[in-house]
N, C-alpha and C. Protein backbone atom coordinates (compact mmCIF):
# COMPACT_ATOMS: atom_id res chain seq x y z
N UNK A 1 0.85 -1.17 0.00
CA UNK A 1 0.00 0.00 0.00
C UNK A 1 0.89 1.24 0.00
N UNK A 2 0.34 2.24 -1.06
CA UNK A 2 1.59 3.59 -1.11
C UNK A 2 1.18 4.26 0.29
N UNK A 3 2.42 5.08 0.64
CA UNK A 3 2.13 5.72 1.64
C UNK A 3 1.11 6.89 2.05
N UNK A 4 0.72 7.42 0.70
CA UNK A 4 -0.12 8.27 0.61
C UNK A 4 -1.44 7.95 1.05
N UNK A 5 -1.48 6.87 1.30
CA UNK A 5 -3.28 6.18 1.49
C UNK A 5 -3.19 5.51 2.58
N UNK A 6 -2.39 5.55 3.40
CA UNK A 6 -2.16 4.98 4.87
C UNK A 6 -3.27 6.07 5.73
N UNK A 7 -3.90 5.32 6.66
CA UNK A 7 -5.03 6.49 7.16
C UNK A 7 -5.97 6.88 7.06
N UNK A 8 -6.29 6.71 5.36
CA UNK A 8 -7.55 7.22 4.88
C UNK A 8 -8.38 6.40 4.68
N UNK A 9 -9.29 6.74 4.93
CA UNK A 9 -10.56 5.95 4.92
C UNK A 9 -11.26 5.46 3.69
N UNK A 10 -11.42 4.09 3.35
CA UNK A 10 -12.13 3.32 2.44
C UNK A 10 -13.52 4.38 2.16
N UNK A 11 -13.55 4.32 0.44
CA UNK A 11 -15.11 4.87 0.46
C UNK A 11 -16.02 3.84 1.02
N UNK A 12 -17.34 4.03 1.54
CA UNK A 12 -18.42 3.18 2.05
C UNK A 12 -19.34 2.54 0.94
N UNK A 13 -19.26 3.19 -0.45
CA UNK A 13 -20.24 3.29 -1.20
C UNK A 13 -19.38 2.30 -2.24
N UNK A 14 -20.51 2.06 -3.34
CA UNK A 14 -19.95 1.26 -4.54
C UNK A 14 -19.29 2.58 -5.48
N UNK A 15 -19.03 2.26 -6.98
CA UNK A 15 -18.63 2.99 -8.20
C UNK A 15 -19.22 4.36 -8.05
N UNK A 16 -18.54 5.14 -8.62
CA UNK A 16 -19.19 6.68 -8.39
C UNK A 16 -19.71 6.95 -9.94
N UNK A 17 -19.29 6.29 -10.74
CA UNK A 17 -19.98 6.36 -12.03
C UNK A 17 -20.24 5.06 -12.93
N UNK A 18 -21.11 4.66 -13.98
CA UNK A 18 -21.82 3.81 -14.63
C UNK A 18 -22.62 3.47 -13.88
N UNK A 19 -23.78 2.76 -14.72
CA UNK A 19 -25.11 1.75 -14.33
C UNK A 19 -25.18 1.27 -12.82
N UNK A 20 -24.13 1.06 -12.25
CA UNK A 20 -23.82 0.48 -10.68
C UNK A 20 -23.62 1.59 -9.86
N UNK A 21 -23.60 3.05 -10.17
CA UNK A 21 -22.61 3.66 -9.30
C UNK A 21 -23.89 3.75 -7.89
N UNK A 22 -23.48 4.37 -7.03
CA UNK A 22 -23.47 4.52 -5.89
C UNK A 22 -24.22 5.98 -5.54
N UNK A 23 -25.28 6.56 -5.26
CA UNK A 23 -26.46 7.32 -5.42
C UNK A 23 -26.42 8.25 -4.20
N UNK A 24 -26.22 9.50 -3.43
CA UNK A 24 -26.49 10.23 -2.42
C UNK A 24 -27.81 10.56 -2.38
N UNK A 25 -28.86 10.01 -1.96
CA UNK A 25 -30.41 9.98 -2.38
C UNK A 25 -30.75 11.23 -1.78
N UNK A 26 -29.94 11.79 -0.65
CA UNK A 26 -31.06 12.85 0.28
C UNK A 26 -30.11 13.86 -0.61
N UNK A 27 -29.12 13.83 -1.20
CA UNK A 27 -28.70 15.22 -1.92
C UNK A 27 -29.42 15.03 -3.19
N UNK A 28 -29.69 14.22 -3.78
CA UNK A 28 -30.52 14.22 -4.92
C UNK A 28 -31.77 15.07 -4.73
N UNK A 29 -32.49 14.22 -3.60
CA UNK A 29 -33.59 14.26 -2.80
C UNK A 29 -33.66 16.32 -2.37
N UNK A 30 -32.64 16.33 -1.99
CA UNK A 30 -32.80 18.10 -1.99
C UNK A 30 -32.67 18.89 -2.98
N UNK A 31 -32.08 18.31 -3.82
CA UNK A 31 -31.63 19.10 -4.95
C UNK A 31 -32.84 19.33 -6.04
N UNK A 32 -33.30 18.20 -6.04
CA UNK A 32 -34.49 18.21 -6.81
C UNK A 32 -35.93 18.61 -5.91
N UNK A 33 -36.07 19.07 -5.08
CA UNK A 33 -36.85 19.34 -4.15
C UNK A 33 -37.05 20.44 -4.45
N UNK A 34 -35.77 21.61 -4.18
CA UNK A 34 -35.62 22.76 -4.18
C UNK A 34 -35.88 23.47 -5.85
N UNK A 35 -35.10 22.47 -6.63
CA UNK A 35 -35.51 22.74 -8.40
C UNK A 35 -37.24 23.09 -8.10
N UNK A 36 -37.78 22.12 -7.77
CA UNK A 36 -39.22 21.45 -7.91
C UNK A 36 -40.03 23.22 -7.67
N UNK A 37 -39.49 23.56 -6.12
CA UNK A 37 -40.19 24.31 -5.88
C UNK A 37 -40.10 25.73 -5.41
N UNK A 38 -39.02 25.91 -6.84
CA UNK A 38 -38.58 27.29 -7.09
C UNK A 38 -38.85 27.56 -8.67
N UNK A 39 -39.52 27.00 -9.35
CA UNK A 39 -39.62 26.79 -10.51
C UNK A 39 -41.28 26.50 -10.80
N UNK A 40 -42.27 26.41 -11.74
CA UNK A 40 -43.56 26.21 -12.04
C UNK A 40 -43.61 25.38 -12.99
N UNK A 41 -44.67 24.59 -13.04
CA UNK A 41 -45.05 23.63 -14.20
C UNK A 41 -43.89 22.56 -14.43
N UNK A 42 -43.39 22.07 -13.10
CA UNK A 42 -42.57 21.60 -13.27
C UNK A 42 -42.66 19.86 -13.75
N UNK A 43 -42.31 19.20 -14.61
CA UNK A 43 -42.59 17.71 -14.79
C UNK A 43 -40.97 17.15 -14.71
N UNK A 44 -41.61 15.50 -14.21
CA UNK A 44 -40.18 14.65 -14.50
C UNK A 44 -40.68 13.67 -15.56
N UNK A 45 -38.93 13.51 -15.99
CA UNK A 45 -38.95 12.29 -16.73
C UNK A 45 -37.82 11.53 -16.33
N UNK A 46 -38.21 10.26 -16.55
CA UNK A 46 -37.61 9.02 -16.11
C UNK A 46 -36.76 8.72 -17.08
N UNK A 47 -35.16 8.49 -17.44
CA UNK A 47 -34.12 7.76 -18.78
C UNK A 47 -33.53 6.66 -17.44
N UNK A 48 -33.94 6.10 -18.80
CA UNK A 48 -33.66 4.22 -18.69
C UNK A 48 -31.51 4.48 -18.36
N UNK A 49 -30.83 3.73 -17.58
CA UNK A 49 -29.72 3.48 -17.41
C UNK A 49 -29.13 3.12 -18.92
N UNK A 50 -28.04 3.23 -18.82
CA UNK A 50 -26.87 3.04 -19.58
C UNK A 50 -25.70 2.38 -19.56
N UNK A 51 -25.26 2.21 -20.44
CA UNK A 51 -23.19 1.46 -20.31
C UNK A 51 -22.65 2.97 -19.03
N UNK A 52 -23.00 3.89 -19.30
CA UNK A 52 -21.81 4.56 -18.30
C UNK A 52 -22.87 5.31 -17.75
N UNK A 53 -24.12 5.40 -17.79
CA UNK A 53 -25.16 5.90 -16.29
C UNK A 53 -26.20 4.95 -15.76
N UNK A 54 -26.54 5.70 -14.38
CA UNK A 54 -27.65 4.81 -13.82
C UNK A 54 -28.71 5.43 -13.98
N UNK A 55 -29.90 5.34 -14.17
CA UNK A 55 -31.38 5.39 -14.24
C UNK A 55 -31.26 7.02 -13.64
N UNK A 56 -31.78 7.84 -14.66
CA UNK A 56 -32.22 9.30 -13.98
C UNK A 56 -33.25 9.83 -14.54
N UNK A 57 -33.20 10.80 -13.28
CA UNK A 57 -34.33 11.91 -13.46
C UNK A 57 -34.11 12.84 -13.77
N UNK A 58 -34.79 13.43 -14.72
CA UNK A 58 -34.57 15.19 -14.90
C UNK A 58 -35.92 15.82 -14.50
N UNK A 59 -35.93 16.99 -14.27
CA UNK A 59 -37.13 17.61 -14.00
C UNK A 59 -37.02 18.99 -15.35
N UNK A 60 -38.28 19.27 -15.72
CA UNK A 60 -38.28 20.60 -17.09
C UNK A 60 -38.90 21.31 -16.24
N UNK A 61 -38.82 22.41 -16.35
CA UNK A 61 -39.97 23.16 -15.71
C UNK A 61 -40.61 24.04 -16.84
N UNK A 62 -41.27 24.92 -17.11
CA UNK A 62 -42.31 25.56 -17.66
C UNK A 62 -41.95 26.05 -18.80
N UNK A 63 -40.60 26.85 -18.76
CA UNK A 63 -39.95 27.32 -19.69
C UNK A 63 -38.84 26.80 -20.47
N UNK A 64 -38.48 25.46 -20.04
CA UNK A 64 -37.30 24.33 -20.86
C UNK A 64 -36.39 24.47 -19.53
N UNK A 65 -35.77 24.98 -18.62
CA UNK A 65 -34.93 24.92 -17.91
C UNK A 65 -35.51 23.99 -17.31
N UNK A 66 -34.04 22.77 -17.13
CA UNK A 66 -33.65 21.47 -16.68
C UNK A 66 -32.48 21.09 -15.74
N UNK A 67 -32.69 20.21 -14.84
CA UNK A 67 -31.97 19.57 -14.20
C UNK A 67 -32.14 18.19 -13.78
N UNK A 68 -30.67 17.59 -14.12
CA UNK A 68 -31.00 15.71 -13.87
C UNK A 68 -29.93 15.51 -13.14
N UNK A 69 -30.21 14.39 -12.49
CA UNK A 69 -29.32 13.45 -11.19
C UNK A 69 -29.47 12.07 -11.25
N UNK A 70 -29.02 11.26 -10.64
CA UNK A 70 -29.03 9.84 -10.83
C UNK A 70 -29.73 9.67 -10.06
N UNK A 71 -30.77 8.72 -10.11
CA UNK A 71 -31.93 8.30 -9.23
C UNK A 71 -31.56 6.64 -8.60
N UNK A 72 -30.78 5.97 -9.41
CA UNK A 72 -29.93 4.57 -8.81
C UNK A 72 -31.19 3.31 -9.49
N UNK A 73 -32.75 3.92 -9.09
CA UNK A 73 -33.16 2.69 -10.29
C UNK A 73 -34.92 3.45 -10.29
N UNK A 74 -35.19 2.67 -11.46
CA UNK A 74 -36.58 3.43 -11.68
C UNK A 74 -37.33 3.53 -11.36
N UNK A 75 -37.55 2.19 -10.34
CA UNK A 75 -38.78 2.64 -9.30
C UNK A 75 -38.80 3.77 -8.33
N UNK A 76 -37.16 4.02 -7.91
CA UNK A 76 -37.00 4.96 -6.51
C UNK A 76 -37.19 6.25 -7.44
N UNK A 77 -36.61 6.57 -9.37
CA UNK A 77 -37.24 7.54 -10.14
C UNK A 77 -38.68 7.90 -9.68
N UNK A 78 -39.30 7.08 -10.31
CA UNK A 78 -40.85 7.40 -10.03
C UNK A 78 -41.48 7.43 -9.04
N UNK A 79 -41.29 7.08 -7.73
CA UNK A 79 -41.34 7.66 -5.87
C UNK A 79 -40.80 8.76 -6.47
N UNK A 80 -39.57 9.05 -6.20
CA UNK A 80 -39.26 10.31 -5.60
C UNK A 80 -40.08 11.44 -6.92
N UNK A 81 -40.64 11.39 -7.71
CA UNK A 81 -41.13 12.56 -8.74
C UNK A 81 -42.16 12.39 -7.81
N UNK A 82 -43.17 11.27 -8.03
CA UNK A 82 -44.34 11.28 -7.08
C UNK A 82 -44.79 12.14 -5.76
N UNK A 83 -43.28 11.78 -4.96
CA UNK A 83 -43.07 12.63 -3.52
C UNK A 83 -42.89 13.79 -3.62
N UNK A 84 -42.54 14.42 -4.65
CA UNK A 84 -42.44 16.03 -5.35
C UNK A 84 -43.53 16.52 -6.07
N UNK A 85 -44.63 15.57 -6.28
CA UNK A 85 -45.93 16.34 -6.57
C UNK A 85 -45.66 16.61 -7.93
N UNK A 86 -44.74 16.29 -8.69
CA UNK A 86 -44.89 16.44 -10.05
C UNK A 86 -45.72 15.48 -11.16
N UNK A 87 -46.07 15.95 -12.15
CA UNK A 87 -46.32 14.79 -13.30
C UNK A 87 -45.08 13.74 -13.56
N UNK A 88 -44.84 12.63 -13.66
CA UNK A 88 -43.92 11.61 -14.07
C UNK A 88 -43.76 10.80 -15.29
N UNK A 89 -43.01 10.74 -16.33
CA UNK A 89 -43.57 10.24 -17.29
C UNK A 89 -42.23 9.32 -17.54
N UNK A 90 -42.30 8.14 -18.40
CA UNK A 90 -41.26 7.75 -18.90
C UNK A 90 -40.77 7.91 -20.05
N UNK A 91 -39.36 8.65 -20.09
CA UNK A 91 -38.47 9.20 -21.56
C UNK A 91 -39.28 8.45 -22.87
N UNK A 92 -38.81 7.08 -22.63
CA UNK A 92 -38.89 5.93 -23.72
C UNK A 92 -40.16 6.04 -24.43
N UNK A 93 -41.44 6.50 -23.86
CA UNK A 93 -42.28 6.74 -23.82
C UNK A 93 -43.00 8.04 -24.85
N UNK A 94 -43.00 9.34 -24.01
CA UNK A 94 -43.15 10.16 -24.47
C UNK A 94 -42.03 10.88 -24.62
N UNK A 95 -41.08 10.80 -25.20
CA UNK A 95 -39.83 11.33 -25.76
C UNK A 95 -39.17 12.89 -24.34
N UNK A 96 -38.70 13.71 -25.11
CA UNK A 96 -38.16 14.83 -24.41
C UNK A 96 -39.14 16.09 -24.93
N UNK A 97 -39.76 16.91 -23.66
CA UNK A 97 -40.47 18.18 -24.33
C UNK A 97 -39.94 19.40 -25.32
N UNK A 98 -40.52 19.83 -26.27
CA UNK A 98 -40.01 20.72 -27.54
C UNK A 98 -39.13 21.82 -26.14
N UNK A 99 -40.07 22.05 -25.11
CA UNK A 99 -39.21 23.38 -24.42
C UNK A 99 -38.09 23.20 -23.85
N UNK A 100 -37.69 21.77 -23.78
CA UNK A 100 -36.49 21.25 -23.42
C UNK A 100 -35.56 21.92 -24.41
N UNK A 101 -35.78 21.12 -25.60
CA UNK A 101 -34.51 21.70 -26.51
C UNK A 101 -34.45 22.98 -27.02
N UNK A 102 -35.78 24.04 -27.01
CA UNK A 102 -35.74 25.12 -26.96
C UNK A 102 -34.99 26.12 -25.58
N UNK A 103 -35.18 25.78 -25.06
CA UNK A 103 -34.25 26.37 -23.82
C UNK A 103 -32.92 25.51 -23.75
N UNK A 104 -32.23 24.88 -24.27
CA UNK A 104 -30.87 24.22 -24.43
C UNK A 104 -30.38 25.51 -25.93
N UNK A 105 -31.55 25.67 -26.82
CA UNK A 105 -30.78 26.24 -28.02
C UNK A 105 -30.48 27.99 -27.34
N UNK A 106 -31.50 28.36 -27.08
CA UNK A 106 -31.46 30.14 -26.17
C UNK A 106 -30.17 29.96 -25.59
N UNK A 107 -29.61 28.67 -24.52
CA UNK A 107 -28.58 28.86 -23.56
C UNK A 107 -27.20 28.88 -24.51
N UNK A 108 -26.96 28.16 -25.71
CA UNK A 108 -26.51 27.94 -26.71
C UNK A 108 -25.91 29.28 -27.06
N UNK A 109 -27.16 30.25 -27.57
CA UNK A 109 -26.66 31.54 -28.06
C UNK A 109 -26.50 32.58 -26.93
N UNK A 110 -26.88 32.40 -26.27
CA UNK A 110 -26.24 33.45 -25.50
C UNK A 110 -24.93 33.11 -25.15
N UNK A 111 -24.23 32.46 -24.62
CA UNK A 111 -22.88 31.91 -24.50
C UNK A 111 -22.03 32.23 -26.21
């Protein structure tokens, strides 16, 4: 063992990234809380996991502004939108809203 890592403490958690990683639910859990309800018309959508992510949520709100986090799997997705009083839908499903990518292109040009 190098000497540099003498002392320090093992992470507790699994992978911090891909399909497996390892989820901080109550920082999710706030983060998307606070999105939820500083924002109007807010909906989630549920994306299916990946080779290098796990199952997330994004939330749109009214005007295309978005934010997503890893939810760890799709049922705890669809609780936690539920527990936020939002609409829930699944990606695969009904795709991504037009105001999504309209508010991605605005952020685009202004930059």
């Amino acid at each position: 063992m190098a000497w540099w890592r003498r002392g320090r403490a093992k992470a507790p958690r699994g992978p911090s990234d891909g399909p497996n990683m390892a989820v901080d639910n109550q920082a999710v859990r706030r983060h998307l809380t606070e999105f939820a309800s500083s924002r109007r018309g807010v909906e989630a959508y549920v994306e299916p996991p990946t080779n290098v992510t796990a199952t997330t949520i994004i939330l749109i709100a009214h005007d295309g502004e978005w934010t997503r986090r890893a939810a760890g799997s799709r049922q705890g997705a669809f609780e936690l939108a539920r527990s936020l009083g939002v609409p829930v839908y699944d990606v695969n499903q009904t795709g991504y809203p037009n105001r999504m990518r309209e508010w991605n292109s605005r952020q685009r040009r202004k930059d």
